[in-house]
Protein backbone atom coordinates (compact mmCIF):
# COMPACT_ATOMS: atom_id res chain seq x y z
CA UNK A 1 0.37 26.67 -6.52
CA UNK A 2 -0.75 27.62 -2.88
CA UNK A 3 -1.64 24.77 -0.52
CA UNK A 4 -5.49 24.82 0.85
CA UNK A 5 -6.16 26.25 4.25
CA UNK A 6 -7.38 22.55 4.95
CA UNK A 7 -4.59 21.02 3.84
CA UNK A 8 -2.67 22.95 5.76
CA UNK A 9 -4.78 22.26 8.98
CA UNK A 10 -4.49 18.93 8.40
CA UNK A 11 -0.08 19.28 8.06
CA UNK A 12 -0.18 21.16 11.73
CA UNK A 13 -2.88 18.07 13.14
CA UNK A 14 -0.44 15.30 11.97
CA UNK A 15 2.35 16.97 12.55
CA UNK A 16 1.95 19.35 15.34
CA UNK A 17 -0.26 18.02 17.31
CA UNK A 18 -3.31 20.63 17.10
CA UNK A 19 -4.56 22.83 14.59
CA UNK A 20 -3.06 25.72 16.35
CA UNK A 21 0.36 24.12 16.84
CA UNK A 22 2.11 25.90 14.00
CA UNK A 23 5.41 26.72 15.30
CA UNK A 24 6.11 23.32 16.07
CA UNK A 25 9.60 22.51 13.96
CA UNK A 26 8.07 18.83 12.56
CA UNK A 27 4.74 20.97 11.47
CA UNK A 28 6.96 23.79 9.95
CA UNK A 29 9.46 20.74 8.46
CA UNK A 30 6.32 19.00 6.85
CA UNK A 31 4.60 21.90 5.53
CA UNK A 32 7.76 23.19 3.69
CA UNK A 33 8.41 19.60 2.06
CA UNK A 34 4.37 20.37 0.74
CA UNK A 35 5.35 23.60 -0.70
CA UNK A 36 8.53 21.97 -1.96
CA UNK A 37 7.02 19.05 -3.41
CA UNK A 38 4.05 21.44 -4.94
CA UNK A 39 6.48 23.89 -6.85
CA UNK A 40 8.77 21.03 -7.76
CA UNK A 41 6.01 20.02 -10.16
CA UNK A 42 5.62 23.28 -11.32
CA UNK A 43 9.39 23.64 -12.15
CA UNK A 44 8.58 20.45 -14.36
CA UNK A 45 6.83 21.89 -16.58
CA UNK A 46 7.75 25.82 -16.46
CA UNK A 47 11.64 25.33 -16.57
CA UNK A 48 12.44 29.28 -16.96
CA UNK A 49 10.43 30.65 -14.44
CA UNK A 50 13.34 31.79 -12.19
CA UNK A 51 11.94 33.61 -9.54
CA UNK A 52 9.90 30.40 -8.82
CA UNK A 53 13.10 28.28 -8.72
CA UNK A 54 14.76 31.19 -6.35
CA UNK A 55 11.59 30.47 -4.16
CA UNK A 56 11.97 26.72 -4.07
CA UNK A 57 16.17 26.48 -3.35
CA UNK A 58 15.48 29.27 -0.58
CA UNK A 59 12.66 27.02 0.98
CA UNK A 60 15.03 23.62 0.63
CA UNK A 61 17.51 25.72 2.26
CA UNK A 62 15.06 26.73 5.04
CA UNK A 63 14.10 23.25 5.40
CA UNK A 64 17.73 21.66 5.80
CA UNK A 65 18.45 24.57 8.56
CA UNK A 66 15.40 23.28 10.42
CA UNK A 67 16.31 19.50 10.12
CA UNK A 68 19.58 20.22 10.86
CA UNK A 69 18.67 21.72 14.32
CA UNK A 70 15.83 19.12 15.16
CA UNK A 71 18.98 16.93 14.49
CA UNK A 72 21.57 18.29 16.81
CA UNK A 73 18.89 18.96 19.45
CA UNK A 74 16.11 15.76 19.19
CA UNK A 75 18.14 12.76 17.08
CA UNK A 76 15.02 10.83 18.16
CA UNK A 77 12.22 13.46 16.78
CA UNK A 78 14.16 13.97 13.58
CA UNK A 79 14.63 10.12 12.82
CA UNK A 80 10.91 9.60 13.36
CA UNK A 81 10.21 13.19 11.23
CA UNK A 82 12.71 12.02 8.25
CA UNK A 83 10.81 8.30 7.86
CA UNK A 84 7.17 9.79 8.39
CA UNK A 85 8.03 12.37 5.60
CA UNK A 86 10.02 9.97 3.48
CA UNK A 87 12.61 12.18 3.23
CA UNK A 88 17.35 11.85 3.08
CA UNK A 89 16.65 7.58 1.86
């Protein structure tokens, strides 16, 4: 259920703009939506697995707090963050 140390490389790259970039708020945006996504399928097929599910809304809810300052502080950064990720359609 854990993402790959290369995957995870490759998130800060694209996102952050190096490899060492990882407080970067579009790296830390896109690497939650990963770990979202990644337990999401989990919760498919494990629906009572709680703790997992506590995990996941507390991560969405991390996520939104982050957008939601990229938003009031860089409208341009977040529009171009929301369509690269695919995310709020």
């Amino acid at each position: 259920m854990s993402i790959s140390k290369e995957k995870k490389v490759s998130i800060f790259t694209e996102f952050g703009g190096s490899a060492s970039n990882t407080g970067s708020i579009e790296a830390q945006v896109a690497l939650l939506t990963e770990r979202i996504l990644d337990i999401s399928k989990h919760m498919q097929t494990n629906k009572k697995d709680f703790s997992s599910n506590r995990g996941l809304l507390k991560m969405v809810s991390q996520r939104k707090s982050l957008l939601g300052y990229l938003q009031k502080y860089e409208i341009n950064t977040y529009r171009a963050l929301i369509a690269k990720l695919g995310l709020r359609k």
